[in-house]
Protein backbone atom coordinates (compact mmCIF):
# COMPACT_ATOMS: atom_id res chain seq x y z
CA UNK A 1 32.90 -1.75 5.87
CA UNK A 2 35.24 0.30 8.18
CA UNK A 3 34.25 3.93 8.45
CA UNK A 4 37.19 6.62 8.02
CA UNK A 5 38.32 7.83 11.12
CA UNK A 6 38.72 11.63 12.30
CA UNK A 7 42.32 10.77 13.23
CA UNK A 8 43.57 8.76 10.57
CA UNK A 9 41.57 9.92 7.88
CA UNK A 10 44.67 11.44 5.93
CA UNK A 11 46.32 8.34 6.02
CA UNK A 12 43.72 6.16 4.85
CA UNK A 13 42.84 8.75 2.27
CA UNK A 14 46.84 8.71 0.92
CA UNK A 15 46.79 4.95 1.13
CA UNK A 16 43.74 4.18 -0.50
CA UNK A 17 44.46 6.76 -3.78
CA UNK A 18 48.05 4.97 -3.80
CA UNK A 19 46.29 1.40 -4.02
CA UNK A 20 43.99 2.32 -6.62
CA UNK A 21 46.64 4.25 -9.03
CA UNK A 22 48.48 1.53 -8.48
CA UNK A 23 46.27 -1.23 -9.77
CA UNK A 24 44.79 0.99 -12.25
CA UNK A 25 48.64 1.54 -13.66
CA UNK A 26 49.24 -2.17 -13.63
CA UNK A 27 45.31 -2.96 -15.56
CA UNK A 28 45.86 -0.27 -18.31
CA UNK A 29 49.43 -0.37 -18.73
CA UNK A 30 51.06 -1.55 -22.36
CA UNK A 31 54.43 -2.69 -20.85
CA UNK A 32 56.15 0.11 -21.91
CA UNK A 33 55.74 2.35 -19.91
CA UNK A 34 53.12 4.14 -21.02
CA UNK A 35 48.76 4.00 -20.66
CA UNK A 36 47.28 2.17 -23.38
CA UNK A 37 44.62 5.36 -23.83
CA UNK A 38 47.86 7.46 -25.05
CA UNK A 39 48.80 4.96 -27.60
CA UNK A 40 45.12 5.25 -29.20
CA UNK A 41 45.35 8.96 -29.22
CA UNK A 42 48.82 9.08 -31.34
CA UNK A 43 47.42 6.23 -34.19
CA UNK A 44 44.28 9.04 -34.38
CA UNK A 45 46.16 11.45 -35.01
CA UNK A 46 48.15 9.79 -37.37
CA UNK A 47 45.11 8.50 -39.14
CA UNK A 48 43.44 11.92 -39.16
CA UNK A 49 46.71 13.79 -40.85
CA UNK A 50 46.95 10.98 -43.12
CA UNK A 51 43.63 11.45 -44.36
CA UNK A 52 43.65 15.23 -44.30
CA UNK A 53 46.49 14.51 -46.55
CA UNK A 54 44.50 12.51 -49.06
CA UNK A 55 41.99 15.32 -49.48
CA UNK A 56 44.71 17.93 -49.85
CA UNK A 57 46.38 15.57 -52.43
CA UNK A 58 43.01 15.12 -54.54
CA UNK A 59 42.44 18.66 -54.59
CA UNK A 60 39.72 19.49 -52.98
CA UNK A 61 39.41 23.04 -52.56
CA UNK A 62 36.78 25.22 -51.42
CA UNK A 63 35.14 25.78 -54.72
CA UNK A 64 34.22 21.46 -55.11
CA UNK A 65 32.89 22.37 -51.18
CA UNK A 66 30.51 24.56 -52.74
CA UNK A 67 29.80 22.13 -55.23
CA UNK A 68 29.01 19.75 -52.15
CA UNK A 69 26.63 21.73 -50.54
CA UNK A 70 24.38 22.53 -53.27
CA UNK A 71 24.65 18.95 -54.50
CA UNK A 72 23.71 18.14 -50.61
CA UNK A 73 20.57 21.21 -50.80
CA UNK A 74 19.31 20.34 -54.05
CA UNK A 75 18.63 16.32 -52.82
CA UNK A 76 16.84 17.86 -49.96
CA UNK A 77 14.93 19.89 -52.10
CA UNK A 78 14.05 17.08 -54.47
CA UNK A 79 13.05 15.16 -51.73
CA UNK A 80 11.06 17.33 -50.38
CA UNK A 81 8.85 18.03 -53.36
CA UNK A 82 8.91 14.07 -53.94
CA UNK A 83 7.55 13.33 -50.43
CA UNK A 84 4.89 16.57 -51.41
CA UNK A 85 4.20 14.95 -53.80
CA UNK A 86 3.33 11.45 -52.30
CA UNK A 87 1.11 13.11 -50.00
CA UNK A 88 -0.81 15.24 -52.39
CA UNK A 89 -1.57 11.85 -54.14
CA UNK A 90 -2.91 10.50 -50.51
CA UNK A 91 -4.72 13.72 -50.16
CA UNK A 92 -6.72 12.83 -53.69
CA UNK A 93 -7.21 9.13 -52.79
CA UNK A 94 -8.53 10.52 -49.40
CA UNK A 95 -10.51 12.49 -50.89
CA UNK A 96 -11.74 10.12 -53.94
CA UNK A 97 -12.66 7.29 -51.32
CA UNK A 98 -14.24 10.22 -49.21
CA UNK A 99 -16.73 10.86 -52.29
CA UNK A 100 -17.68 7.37 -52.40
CA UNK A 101 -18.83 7.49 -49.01
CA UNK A 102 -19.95 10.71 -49.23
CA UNK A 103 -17.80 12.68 -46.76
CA UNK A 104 -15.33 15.62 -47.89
CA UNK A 105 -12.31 15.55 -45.24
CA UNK A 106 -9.64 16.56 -47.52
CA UNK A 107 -9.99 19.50 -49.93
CA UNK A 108 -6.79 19.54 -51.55
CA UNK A 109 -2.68 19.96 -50.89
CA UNK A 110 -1.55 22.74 -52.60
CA UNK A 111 0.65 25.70 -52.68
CA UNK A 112 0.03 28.94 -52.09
CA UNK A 113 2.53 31.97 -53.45
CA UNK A 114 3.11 35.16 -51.11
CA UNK A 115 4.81 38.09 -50.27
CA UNK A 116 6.39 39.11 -47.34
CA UNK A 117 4.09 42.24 -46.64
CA UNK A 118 0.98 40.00 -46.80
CA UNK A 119 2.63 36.94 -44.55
CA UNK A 120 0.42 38.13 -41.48
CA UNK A 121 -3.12 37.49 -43.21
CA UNK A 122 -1.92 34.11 -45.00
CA UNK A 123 -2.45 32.22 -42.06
CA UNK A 124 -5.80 33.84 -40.92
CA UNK A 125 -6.87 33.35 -44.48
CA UNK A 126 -6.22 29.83 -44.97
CA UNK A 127 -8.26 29.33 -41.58
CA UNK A 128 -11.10 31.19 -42.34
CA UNK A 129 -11.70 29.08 -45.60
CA UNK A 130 -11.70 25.86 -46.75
CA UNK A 131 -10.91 26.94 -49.58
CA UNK A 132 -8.05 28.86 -50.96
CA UNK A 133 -9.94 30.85 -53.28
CA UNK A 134 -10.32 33.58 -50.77
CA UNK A 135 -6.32 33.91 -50.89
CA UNK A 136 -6.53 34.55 -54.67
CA UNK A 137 -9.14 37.50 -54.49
CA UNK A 138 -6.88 39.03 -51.68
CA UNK A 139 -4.09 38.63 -53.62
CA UNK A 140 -5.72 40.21 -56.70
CA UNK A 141 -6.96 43.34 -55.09
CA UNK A 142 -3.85 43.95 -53.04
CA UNK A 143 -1.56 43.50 -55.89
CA UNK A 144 0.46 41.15 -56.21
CA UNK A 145 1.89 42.05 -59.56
CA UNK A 146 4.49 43.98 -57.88
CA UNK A 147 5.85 41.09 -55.64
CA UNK A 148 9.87 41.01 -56.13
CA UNK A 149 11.58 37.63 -56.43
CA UNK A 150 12.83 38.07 -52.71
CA UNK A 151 9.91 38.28 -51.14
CA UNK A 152 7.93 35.22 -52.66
CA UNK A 153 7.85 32.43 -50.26
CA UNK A 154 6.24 29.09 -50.67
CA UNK A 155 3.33 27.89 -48.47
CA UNK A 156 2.14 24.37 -48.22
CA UNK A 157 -1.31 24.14 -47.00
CA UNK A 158 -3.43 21.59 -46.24
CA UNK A 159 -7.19 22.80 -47.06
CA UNK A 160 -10.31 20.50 -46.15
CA UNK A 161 -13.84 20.72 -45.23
CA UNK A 162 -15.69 17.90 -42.99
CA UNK A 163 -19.72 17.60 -44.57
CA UNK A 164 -22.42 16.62 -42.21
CA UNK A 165 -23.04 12.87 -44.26
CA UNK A 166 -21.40 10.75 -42.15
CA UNK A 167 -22.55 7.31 -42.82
């Protein structure tokens, strides 16, 4: 392959862009004229105001948006708490073939209600017990009667204990 020379390097350069917008013109071109990517664009854009026009002409306004997105949040609530649920049965099957054998792995799956002030020792809670029963009694003496509806937030924890009977 020839290398491009100091002297004739412009040349080469002009001669060899020329070639290939040539050929590329002559591949992509409709026979009108014009590049076959343009003709794609305009039938988008036609297609996409057509449709835009549908919507407008069914009447969906902002308020049936709305209606959209909380139909969309409550499925992905639902299935959240569905799949929750699934694997709080697994968690008791666990656990009820765990009892045949004699080993505890899995405690239980279960939630645990908090407030915001109180989010810091959740965690170091849940850790330092195997049980949750040590959240309760902090929760009783700190008061959690006066928890507002904004700060409640749900925790999913996943409490378990491994025995020594391993068989």
């Amino acid at each position: 392959m020839p290398q491009l020379d100091k002297l004739t390097y412009f040349t080469q350069f002009f001669w060899s862009c020329l070639l290939f917008f040539t050929f590329y013109i002559l591949i992509c071109n409709d026979r009108d004229g014009v590049l076959g990517i343009s003709i794609i664009l305009k039938l988008r854009n036609q297609m996409l105001s057509h449709r835009a026009n549908e919507i407008e002409s069914k009447g969906l306004r902002t308020g049936s948006l709305e209606d959209i997105l909380k139909k969309g949040f409550n499925t992905g609530i639902s299935y959240m708490y569905s799949s929750l649920f699934e694997v709080s049965q697994w968690c008791q099957a666990v656990d009820f073939f765990g009892k045949k054998k004699k080993i505890t792995l899995i405690a239980s799956f279960g939630e645990i209600l908090a407030s915001g002030r109180i989010e810091g020792n959740i965690f170091y809670l849940i850790l330092e017990s195997s049980y949750s029963t040590a959240f309760w009694e902090f929760l009783s003496k700190t008061g959690a009667g006066s928890i507002s509806k904004n700060d409640i937030m749900l925790i999913h924890a996943l409490n378990g204990q491994e025995s020594g009977n391993h068989i």
